[in-house]
PDB file of N, CA and C in Angstrom:
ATOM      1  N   UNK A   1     -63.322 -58.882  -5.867  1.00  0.00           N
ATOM      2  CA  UNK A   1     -62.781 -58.582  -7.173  1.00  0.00           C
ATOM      3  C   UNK A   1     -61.284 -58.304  -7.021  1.00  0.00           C
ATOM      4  N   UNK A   2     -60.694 -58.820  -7.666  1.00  0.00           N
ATOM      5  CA  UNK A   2     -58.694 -59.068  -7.942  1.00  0.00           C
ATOM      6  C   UNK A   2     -58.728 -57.890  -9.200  1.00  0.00           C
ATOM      7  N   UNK A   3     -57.388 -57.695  -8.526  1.00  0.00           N
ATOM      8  CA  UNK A   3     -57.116 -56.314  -9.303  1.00  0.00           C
ATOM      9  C   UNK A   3     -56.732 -57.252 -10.628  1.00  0.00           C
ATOM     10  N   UNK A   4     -56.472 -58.338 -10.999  1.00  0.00           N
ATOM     11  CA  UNK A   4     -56.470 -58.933 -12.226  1.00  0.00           C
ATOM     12  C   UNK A   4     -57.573 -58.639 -12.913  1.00  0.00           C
ATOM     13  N   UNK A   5     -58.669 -59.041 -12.251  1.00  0.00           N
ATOM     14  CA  UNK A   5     -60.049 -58.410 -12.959  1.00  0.00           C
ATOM     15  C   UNK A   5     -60.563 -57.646 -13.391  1.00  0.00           C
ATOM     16  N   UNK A   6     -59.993 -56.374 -12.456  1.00  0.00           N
ATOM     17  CA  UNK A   6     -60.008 -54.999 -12.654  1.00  0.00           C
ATOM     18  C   UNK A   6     -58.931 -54.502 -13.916  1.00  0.00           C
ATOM     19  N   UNK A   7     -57.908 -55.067 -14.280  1.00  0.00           N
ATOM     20  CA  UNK A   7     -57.064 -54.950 -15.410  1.00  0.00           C
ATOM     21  C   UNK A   7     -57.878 -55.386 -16.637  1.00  0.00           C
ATOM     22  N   UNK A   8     -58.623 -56.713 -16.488  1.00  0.00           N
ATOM     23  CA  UNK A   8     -58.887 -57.405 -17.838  1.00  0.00           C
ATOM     24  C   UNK A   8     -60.347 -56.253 -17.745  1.00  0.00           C
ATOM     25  N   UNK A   9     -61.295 -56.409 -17.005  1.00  0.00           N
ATOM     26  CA  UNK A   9     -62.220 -55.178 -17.404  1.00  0.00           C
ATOM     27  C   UNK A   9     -62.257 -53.759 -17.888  1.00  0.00           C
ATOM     28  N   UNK A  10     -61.012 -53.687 -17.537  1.00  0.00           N
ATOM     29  CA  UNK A  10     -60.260 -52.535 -18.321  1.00  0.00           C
ATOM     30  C   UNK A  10     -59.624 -52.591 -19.676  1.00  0.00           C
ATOM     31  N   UNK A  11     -59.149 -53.267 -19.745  1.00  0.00           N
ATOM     32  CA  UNK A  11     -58.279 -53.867 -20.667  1.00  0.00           C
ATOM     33  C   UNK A  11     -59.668 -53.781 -22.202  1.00  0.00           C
ATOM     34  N   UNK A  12     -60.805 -53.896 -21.464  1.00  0.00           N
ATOM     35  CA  UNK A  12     -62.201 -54.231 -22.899  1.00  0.00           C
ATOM     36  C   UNK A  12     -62.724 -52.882 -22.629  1.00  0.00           C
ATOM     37  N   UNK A  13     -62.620 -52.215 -22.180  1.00  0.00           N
ATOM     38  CA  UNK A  13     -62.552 -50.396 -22.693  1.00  0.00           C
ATOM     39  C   UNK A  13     -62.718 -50.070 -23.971  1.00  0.00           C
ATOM     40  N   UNK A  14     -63.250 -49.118 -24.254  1.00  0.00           N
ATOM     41  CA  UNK A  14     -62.859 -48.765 -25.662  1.00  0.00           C
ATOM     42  C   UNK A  14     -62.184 -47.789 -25.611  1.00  0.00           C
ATOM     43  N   UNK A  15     -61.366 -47.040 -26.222  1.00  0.00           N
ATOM     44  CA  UNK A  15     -60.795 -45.754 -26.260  1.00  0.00           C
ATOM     45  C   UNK A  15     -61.263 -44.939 -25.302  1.00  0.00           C
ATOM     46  N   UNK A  16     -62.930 -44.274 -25.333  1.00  0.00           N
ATOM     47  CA  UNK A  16     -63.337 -43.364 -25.081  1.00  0.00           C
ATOM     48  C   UNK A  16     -63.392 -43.513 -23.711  1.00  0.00           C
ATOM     49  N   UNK A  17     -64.217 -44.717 -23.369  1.00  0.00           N
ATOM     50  CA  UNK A  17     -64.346 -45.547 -22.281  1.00  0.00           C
ATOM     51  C   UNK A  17     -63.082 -45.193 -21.244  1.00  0.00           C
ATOM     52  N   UNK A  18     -61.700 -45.495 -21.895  1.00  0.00           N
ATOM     53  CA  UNK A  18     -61.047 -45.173 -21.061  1.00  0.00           C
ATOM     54  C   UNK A  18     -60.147 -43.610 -21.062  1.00  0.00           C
ATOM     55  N   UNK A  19     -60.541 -43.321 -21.653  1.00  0.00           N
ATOM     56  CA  UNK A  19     -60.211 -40.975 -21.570  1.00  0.00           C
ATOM     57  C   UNK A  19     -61.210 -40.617 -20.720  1.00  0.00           C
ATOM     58  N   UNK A  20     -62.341 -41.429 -20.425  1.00  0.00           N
ATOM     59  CA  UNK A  20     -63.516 -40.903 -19.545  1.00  0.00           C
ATOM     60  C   UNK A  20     -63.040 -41.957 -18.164  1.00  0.00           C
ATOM     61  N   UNK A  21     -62.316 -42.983 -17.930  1.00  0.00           N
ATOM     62  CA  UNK A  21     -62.014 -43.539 -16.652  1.00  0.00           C
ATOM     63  C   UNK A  21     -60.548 -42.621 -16.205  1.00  0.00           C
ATOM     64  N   UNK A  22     -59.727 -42.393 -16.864  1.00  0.00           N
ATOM     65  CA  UNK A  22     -58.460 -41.808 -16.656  1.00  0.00           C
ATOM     66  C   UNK A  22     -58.844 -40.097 -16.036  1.00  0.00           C
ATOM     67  N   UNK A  23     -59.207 -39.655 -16.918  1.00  0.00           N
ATOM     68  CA  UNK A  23     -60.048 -38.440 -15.967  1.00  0.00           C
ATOM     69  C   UNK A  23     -61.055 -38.619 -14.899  1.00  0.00           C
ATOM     70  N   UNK A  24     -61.557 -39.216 -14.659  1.00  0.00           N
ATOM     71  CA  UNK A  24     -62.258 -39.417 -13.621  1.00  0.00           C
ATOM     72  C   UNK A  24     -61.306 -39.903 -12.075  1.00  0.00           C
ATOM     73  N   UNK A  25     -59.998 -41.006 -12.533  1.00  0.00           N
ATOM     74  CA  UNK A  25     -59.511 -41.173 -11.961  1.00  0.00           C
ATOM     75  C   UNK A  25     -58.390 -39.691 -11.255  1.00  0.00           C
ATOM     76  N   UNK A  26     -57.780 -39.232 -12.157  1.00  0.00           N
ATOM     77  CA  UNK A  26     -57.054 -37.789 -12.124  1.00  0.00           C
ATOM     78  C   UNK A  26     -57.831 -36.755 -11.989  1.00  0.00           C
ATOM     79  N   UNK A  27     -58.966 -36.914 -11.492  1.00  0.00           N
ATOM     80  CA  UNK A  27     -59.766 -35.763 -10.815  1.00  0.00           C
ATOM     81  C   UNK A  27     -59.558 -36.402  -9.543  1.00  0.00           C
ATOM     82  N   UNK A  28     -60.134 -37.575  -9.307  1.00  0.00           N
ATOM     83  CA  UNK A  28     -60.166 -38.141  -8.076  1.00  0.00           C
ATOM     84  C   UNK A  28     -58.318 -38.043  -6.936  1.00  0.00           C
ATOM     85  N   UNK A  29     -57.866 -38.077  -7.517  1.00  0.00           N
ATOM     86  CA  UNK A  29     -56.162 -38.058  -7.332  1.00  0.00           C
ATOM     87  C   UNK A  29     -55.948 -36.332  -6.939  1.00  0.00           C
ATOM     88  N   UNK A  30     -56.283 -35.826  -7.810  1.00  0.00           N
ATOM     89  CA  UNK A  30     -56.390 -34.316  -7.540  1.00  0.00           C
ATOM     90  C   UNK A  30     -56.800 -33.905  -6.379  1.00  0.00           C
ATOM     91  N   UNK A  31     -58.086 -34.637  -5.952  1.00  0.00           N
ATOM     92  CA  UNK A  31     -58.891 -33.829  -5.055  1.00  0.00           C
ATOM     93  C   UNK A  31     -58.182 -34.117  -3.835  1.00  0.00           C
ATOM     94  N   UNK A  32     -57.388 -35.269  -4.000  1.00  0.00           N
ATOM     95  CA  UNK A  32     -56.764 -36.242  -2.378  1.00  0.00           C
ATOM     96  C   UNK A  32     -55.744 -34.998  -2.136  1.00  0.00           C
ATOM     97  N   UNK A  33     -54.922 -34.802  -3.444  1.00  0.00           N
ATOM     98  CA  UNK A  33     -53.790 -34.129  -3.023  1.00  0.00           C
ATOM     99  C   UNK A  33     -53.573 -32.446  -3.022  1.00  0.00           C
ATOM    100  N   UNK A  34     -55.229 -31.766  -3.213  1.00  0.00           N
ATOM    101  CA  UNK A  34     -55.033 -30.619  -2.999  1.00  0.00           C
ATOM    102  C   UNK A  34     -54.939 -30.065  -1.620  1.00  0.00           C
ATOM    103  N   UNK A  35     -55.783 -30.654  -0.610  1.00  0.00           N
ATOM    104  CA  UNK A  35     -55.232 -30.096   0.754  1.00  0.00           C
ATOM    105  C   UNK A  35     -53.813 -29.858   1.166  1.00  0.00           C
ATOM    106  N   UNK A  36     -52.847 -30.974   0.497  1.00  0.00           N
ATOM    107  CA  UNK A  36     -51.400 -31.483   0.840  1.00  0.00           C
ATOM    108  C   UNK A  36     -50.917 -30.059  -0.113  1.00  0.00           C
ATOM    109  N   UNK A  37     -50.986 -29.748  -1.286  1.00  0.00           N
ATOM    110  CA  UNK A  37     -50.238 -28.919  -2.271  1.00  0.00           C
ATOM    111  C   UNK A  37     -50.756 -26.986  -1.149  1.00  0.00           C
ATOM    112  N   UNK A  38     -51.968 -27.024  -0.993  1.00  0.00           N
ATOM    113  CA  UNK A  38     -52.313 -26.179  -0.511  1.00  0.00           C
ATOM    114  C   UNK A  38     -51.541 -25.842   0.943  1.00  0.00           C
ATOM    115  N   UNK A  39     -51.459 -26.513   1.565  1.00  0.00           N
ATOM    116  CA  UNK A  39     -51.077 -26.513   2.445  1.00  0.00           C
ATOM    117  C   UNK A  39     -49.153 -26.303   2.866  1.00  0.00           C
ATOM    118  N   UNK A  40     -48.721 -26.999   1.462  1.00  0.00           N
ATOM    119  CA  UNK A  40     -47.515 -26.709   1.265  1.00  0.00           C
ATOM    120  C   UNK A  40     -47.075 -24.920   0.905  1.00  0.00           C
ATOM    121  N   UNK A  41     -48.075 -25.259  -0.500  1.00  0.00           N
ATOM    122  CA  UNK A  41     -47.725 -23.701  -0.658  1.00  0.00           C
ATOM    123  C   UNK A  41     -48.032 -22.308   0.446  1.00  0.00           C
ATOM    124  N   UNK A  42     -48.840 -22.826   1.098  1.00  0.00           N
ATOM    125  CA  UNK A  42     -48.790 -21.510   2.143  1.00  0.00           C
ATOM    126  C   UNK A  42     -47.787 -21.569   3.365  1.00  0.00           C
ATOM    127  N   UNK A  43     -47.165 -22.844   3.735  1.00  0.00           N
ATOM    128  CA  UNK A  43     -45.850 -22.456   4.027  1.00  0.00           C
ATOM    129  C   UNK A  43     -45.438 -22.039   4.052  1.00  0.00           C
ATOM    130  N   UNK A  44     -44.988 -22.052   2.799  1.00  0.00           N
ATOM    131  CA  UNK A  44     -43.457 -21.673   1.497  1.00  0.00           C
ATOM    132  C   UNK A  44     -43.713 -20.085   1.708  1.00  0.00           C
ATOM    133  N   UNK A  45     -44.734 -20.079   1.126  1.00  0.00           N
ATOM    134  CA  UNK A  45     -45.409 -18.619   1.439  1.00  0.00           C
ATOM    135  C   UNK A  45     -45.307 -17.642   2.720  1.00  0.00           C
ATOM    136  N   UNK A  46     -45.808 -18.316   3.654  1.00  0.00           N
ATOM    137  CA  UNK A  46     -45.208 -17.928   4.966  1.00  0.00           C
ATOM    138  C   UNK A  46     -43.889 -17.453   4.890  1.00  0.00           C
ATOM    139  N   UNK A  47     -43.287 -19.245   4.698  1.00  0.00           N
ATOM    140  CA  UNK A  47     -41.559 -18.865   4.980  1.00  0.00           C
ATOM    141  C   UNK A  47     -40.922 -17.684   4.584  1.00  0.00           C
ATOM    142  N   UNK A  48     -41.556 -17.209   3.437  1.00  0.00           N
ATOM    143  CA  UNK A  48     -40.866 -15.916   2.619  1.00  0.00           C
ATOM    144  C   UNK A  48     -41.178 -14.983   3.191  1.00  0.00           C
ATOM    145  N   UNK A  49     -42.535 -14.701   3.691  1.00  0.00           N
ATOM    146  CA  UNK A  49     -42.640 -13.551   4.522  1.00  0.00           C
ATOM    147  C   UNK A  49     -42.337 -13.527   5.656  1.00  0.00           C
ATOM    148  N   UNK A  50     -42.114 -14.679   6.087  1.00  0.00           N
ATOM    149  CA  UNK A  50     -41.245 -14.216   7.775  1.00  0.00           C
ATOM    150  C   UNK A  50     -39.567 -13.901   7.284  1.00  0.00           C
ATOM    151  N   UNK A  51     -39.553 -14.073   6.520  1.00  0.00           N
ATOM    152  CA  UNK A  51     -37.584 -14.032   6.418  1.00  0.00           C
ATOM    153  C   UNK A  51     -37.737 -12.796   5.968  1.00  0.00           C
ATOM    154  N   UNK A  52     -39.056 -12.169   4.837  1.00  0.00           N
ATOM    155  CA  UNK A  52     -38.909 -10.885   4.326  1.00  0.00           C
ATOM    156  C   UNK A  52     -38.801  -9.979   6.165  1.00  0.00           C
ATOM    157  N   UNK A  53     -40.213 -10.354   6.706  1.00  0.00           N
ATOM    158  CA  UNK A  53     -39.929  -9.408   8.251  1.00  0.00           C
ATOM    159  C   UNK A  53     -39.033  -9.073   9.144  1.00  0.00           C
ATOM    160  N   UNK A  54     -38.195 -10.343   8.992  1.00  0.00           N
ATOM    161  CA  UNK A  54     -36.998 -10.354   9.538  1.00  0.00           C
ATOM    162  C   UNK A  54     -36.536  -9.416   9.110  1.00  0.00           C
ATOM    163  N   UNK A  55     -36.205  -9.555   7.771  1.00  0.00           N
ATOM    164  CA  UNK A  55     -34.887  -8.652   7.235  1.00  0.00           C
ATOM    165  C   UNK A  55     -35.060  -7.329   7.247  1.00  0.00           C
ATOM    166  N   UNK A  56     -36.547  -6.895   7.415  1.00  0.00           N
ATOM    167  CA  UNK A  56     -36.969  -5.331   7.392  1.00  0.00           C
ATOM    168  C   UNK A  56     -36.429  -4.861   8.989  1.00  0.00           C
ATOM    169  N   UNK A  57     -37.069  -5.927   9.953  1.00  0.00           N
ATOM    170  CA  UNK A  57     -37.166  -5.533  11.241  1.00  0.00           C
ATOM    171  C   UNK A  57     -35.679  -5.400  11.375  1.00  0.00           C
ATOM    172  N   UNK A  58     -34.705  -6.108  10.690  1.00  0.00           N
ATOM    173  CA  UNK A  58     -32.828  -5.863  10.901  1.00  0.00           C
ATOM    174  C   UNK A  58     -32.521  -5.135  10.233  1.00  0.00           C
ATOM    175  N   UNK A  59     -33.082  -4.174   9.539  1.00  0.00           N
ATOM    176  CA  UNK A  59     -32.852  -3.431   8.723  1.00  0.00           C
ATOM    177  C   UNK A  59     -33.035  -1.757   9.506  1.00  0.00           C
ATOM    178  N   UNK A  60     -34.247  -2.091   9.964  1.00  0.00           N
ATOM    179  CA  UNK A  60     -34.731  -1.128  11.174  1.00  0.00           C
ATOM    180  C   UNK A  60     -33.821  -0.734  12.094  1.00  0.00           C
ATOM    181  N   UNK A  61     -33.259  -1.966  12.697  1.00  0.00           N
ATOM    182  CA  UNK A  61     -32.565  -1.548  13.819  1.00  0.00           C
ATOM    183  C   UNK A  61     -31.340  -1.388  13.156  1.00  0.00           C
ATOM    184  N   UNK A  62     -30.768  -1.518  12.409  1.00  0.00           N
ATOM    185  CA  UNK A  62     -29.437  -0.999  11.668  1.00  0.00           C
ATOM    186  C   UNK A  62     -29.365   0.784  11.356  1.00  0.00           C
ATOM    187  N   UNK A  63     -30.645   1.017  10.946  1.00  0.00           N
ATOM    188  CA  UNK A  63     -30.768   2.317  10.286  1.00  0.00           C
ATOM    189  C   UNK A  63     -31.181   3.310  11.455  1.00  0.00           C
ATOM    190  N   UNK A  64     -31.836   2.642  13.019  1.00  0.00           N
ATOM    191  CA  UNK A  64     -32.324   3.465  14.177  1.00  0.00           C
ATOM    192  C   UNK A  64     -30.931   3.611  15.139  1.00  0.00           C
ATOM    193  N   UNK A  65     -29.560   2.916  14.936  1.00  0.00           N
ATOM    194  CA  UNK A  65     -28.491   2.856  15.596  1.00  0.00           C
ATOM    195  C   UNK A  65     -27.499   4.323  15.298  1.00  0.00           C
ATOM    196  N   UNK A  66     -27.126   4.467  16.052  1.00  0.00           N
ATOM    197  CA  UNK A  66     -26.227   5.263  15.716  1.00  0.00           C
ATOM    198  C   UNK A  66     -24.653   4.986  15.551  1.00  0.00           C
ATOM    199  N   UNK A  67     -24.225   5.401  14.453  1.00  0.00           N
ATOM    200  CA  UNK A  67     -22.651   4.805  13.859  1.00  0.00           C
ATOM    201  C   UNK A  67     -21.789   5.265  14.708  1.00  0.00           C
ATOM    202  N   UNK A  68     -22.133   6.680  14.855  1.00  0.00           N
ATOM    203  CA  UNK A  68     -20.952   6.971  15.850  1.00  0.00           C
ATOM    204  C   UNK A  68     -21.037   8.249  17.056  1.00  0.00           C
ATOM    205  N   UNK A  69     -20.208   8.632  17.953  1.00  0.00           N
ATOM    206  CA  UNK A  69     -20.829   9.667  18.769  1.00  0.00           C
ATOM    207  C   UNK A  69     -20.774  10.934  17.972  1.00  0.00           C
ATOM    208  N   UNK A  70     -19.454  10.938  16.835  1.00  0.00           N
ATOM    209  CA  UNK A  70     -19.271  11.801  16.153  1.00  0.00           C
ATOM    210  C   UNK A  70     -20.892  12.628  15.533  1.00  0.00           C
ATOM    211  N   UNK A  71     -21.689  11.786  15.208  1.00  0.00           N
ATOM    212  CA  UNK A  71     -22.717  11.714  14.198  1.00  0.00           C
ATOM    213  C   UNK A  71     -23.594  12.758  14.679  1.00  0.00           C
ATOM    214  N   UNK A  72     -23.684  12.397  16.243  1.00  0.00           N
ATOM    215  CA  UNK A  72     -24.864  12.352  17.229  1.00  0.00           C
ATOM    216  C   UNK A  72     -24.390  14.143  17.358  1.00  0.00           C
ATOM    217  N   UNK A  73     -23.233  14.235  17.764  1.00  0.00           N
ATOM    218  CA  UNK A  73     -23.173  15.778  18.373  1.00  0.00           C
ATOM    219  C   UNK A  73     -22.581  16.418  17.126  1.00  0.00           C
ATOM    220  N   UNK A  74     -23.062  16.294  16.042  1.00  0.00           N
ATOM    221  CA  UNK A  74     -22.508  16.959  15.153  1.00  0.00           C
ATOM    222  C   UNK A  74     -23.657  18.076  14.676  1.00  0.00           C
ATOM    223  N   UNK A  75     -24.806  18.185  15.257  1.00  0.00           N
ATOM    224  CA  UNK A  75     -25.678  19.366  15.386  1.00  0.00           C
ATOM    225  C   UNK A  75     -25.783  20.218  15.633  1.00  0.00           C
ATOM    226  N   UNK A  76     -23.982  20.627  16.654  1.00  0.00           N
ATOM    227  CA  UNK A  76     -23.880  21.259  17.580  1.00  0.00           C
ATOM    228  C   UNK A  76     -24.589  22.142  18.788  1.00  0.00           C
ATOM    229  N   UNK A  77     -24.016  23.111  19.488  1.00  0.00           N
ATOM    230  CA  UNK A  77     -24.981  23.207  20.730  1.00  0.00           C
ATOM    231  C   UNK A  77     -26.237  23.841  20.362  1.00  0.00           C
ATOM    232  N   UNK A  78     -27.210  23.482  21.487  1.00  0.00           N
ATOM    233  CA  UNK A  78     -28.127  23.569  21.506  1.00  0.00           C
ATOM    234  C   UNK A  78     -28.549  25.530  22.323  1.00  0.00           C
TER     235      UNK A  78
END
């Protein structure tokens, strides 16, 4: 069967005939490309939370540093 054939058998559809092939087809299309969308979005997803960890974990060591010696012995003696 030639996809010509497949056009003209289509082509004698009736309306309904074809709202019930078009969904069937766009379910079928769906199902191919949800692994791919899924798979994207948890990436993306990922990506954001590793850059969020990052920025905490540099954030960490910014705030565990000490600015200056001034800072440190300003508790005075012990």
């Amino acid at each position: 069967m030639s996809i010509a054939d497949i056009i003209t058998r289509f082509n004698s559809f009736n309306s309904g005939q074809q709202a019930v092939f078009y969904l069937i087809i766009g379910a079928i299309i769906l199902m191919i490309l949800e692994p791919f969308m899924a798979y994207f979005i948890v990436t993306l997803k990922k990506r954001e939370l590793d850059k969020q960890l990052a920025a905490k974990k540099a954030n960490l060591k910014v705030q565990n540093q000490p600015t200056s010696k001034k800072q440190n012995n300003s508790q005075g003696p012990a």
